[in-house]
C-alpha atoms as a PDB file:
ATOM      1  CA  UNK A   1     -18.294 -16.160 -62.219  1.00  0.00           C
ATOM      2  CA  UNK A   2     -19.486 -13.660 -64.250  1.00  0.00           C
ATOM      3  CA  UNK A   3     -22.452 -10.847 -63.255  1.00  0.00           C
ATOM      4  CA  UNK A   4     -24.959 -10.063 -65.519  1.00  0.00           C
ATOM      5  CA  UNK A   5     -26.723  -6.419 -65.544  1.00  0.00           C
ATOM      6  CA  UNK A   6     -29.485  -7.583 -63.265  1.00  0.00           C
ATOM      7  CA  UNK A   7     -27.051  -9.237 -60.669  1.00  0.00           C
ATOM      8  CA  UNK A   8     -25.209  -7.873 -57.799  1.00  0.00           C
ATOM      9  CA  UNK A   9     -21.948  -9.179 -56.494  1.00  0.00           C
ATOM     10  CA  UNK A  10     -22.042 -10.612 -53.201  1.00  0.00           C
ATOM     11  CA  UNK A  11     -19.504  -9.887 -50.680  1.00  0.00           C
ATOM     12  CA  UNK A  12     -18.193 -12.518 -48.078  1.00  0.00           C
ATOM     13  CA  UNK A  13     -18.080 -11.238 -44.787  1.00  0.00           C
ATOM     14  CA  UNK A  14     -16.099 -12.463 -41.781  1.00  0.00           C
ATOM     15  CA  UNK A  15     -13.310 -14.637 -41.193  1.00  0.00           C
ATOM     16  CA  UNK A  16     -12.344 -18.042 -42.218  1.00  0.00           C
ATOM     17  CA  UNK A  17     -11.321 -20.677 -39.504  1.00  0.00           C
ATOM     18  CA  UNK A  18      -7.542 -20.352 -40.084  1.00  0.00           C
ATOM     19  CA  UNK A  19      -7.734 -16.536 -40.112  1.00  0.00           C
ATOM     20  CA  UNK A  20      -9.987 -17.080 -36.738  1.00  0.00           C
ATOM     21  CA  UNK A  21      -7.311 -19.838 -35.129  1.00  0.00           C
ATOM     22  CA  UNK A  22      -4.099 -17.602 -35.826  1.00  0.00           C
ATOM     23  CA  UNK A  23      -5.685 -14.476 -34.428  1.00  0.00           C
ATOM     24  CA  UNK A  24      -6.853 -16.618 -30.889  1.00  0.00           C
ATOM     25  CA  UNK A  25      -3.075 -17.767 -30.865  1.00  0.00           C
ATOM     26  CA  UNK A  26      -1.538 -14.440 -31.511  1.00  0.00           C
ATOM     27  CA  UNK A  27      -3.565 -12.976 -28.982  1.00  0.00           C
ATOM     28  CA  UNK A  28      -2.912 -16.166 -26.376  1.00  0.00           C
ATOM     29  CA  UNK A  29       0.328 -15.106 -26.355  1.00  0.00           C
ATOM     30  CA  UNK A  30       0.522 -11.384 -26.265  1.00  0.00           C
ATOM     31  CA  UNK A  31      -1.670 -12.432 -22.780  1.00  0.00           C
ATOM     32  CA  UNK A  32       0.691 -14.614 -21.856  1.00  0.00           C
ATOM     33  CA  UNK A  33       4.103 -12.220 -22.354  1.00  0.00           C
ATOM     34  CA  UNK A  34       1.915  -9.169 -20.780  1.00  0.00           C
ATOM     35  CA  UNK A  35       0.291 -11.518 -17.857  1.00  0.00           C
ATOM     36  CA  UNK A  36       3.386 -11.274 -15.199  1.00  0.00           C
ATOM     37  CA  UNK A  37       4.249  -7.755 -16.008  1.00  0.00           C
ATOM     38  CA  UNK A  38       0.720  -7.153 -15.059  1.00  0.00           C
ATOM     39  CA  UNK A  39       1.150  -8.616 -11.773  1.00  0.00           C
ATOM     40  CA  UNK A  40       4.048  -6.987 -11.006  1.00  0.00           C
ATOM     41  CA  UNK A  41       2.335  -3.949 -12.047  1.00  0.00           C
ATOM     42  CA  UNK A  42      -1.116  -4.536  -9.798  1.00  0.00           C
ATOM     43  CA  UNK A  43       2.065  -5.249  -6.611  1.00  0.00           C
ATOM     44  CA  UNK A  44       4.310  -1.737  -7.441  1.00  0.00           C
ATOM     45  CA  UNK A  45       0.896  -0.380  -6.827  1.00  0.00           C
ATOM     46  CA  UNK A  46      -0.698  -2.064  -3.901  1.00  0.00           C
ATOM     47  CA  UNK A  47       3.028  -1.234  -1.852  1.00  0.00           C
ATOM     48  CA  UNK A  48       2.862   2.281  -2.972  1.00  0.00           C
ATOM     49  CA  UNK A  49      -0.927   2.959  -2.239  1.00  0.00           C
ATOM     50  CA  UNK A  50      -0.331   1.547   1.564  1.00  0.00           C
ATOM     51  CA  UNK A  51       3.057   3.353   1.779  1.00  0.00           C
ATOM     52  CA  UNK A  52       1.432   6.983   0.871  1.00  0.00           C
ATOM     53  CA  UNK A  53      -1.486   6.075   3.334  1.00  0.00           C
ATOM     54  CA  UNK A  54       0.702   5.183   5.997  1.00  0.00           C
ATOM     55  CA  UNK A  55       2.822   8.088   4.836  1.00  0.00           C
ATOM     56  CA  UNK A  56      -0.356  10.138   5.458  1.00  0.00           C
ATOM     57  CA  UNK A  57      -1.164   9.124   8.579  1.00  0.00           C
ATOM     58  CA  UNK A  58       2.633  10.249  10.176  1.00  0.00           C
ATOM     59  CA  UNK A  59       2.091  13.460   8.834  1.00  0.00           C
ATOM     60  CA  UNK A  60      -1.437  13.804  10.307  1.00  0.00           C
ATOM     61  CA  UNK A  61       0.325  12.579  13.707  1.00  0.00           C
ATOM     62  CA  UNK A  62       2.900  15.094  13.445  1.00  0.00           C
ATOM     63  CA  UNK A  63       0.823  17.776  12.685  1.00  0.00           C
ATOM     64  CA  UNK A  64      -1.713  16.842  15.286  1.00  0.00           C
ATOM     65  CA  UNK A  65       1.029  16.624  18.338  1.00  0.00           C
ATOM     66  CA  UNK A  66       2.184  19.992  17.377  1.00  0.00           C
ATOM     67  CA  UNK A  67      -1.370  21.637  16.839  1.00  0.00           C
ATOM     68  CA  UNK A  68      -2.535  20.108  19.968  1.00  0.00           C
ATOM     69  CA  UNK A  69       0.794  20.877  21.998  1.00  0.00           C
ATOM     70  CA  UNK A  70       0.554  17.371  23.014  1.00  0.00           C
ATOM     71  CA  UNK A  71       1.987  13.954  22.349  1.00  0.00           C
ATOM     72  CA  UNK A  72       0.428  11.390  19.784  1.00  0.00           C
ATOM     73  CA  UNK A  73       1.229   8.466  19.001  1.00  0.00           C
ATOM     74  CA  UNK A  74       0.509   5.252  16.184  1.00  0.00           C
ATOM     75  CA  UNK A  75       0.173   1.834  17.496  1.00  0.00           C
ATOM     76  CA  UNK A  76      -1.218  -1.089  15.399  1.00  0.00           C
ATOM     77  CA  UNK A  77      -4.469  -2.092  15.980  1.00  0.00           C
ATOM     78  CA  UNK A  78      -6.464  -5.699  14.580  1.00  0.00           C
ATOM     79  CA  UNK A  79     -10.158  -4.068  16.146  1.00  0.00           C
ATOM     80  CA  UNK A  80      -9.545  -0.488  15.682  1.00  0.00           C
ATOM     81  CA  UNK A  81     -10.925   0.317  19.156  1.00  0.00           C
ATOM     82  CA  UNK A  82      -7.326  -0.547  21.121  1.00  0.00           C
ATOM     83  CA  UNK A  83      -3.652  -1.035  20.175  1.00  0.00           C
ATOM     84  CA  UNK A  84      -2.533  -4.444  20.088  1.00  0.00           C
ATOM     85  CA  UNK A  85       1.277  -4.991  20.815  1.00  0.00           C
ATOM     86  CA  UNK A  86       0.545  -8.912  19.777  1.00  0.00           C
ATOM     87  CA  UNK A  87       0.716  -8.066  15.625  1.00  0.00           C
ATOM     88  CA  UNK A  88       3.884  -9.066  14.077  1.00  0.00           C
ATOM     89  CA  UNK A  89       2.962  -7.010  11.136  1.00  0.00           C
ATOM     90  CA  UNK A  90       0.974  -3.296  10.949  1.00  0.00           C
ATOM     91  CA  UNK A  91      -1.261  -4.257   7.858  1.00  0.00           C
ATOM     92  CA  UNK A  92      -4.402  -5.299  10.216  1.00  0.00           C
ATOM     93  CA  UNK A  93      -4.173  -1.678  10.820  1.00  0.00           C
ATOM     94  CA  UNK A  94      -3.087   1.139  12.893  1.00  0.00           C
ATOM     95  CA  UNK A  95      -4.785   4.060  15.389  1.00  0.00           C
ATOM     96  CA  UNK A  96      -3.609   7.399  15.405  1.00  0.00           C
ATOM     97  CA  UNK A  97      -4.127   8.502  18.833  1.00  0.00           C
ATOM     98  CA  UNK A  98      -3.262  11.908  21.957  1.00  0.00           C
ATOM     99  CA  UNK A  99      -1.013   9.919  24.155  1.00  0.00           C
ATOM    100  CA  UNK A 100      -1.199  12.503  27.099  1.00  0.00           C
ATOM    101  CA  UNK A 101       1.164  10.067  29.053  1.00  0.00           C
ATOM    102  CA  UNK A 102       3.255   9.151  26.094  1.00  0.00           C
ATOM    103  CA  UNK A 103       3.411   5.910  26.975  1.00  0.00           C
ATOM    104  CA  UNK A 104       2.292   4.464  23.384  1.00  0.00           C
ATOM    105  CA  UNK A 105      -0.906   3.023  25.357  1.00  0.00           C
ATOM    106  CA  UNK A 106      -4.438   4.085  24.179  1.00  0.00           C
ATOM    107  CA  UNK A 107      -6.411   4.681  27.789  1.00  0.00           C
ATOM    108  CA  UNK A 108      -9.542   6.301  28.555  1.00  0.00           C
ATOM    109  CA  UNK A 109      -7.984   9.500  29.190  1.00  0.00           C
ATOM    110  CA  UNK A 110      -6.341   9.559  25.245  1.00  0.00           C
ATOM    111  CA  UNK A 111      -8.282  10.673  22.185  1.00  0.00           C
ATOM    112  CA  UNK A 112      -8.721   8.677  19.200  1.00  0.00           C
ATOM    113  CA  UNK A 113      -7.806  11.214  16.310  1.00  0.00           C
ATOM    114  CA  UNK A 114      -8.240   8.587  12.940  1.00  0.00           C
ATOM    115  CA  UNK A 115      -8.349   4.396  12.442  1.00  0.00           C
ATOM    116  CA  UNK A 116      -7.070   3.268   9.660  1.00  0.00           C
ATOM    117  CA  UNK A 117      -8.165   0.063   8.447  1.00  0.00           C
ATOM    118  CA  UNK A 118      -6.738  -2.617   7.572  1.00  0.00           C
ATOM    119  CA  UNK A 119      -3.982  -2.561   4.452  1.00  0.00           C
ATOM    120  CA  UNK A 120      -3.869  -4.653   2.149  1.00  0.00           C
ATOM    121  CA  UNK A 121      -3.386  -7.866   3.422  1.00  0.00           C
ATOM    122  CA  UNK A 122      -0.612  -9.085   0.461  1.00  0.00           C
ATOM    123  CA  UNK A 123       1.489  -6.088   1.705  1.00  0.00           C
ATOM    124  CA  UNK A 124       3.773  -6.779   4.448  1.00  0.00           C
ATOM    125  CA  UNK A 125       3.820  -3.491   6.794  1.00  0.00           C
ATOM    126  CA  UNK A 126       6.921  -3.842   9.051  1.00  0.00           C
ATOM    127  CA  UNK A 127       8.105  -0.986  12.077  1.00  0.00           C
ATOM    128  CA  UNK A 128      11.516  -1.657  13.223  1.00  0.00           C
ATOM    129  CA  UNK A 129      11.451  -0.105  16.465  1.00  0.00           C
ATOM    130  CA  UNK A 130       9.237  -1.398  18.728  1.00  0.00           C
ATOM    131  CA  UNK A 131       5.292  -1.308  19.193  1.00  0.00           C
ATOM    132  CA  UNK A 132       4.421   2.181  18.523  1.00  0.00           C
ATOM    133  CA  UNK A 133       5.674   5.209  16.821  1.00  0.00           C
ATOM    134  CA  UNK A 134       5.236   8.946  18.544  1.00  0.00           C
ATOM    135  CA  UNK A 135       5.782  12.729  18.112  1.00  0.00           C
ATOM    136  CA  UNK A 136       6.169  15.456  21.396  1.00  0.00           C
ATOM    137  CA  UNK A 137       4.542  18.844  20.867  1.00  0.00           C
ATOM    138  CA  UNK A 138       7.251  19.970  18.735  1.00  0.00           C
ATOM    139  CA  UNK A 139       6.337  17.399  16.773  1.00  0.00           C
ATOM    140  CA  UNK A 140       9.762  15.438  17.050  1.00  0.00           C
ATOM    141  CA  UNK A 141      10.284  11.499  17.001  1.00  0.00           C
ATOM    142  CA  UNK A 142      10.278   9.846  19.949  1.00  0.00           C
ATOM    143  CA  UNK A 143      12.051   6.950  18.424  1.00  0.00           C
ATOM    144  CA  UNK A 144      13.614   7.116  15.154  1.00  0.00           C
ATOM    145  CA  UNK A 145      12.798   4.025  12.577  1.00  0.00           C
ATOM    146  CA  UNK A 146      11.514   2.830   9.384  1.00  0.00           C
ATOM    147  CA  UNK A 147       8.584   0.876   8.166  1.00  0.00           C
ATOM    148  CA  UNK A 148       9.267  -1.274   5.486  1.00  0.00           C
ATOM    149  CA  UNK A 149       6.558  -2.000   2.865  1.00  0.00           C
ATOM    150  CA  UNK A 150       6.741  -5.008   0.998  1.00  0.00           C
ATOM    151  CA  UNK A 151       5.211  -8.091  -1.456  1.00  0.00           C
ATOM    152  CA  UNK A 152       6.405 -10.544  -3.199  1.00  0.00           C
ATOM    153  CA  UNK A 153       6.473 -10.263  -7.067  1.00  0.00           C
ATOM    154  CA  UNK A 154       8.020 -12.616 -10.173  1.00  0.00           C
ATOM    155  CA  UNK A 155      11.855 -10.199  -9.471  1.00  0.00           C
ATOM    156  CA  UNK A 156      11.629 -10.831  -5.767  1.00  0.00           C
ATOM    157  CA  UNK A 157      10.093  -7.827  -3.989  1.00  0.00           C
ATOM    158  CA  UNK A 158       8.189  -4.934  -4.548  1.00  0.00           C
ATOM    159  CA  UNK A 159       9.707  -3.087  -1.721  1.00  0.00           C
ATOM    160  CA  UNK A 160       9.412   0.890  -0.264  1.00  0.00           C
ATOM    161  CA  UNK A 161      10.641   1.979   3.251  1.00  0.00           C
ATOM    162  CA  UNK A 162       9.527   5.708   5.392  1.00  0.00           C
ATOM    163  CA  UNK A 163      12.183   6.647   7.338  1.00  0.00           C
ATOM    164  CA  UNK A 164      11.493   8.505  10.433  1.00  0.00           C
ATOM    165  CA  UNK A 165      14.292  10.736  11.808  1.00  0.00           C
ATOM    166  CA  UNK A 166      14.529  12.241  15.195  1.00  0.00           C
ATOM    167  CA  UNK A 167      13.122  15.460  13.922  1.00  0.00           C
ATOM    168  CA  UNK A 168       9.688  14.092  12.958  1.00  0.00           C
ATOM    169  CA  UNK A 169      10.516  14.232   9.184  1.00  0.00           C
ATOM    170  CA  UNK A 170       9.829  11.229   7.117  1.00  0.00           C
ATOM    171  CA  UNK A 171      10.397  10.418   4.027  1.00  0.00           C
ATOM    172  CA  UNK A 172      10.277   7.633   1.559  1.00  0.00           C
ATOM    173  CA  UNK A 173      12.738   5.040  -0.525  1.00  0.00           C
ATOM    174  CA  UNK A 174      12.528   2.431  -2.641  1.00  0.00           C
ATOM    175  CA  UNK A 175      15.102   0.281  -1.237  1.00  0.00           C
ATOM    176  CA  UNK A 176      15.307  -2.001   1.731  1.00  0.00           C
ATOM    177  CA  UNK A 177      15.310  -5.568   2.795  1.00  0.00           C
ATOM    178  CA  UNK A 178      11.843  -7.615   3.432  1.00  0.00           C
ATOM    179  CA  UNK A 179      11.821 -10.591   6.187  1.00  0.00           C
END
């Protein structure tokens, strides 16, 4: 077509409908190579978030036992207002508590330092030694352990572990088991 002086040249704008289907496709499947990776992702992040708060809360216990010159102790917890020794798994929640008997028991003579709600409820939150976890004055273990941290993701597990040693240190690793 030809333009005379008086005539301007239109420009088409936007996109045809095979420009339009092969962009939708390319993008369907960037989505779907990026979708599990994603997942995994969202997991490797849920395990670590309740692992540091967890974390957290044995270092406040620690500190607190020694500050106090007292024993404290963590016990799981489904209410927040008691421990409950029935929970197979901590991620209903735990209560960081002065255990002036050291017994592991919250009673009316014990002070409730911090609740921590529940975790989240896709992460697994496992203590291998018994009900309740504790430090003296001097802030050492009274048991020695690990929690191990875990959900299920498209390679298995996304796994992390605290170990607690005698001493009251804890630290954690990225390896383990889950049950």
């Amino acid at each position: 077509m030809v333009f005379g002086p008086g005539q301007k040249r239109m420009s088409r704008a936007g996109m045809t409908l095979p420009e339009m289907l092969i962009t939708l496709s390319v993008f369907a499947i960037l989505i779907a190579i990026a979708a599990p990776s994603m997942k995994d992702m969202l997991a490797d992040r849920r395990v670590a978030a309740n692992t540091q708060t967890l974390f957290g809360s044995m270092l406040l216990a620690r500190s607190e036992a020694i500050k106090r010159q007292s024993p404290v102790s963590i016990c799981k917890s489904s209410n927040g207002s008691g421990c409950d020794n029935s929970l197979t798994n901590w991620n209903t929640g735990w209560l960081v508590f002065e255990d002036e008997d050291a017994d592991g028991i919250l009673e009316a003579g014990d002070q409730l330092i911090r609740v921590f709600d529940d975790a989240d409820s896709l992460v697994s939150v496992q203590w291998n030694n018994g009900n309740t976890l504790g430090f003296n004055h001097h802030g050492q273990a009274r048991q020695a352990g690990s929690f191990t941290l875990c959900e299920a993701n498209s390679n298995g597990f996304e796994i992390r572990q605290i170990v607690l040693s005698m001493t009251g240190r804890a630290r954690v690793s990225e390896s383990g088991t889950c049950n």
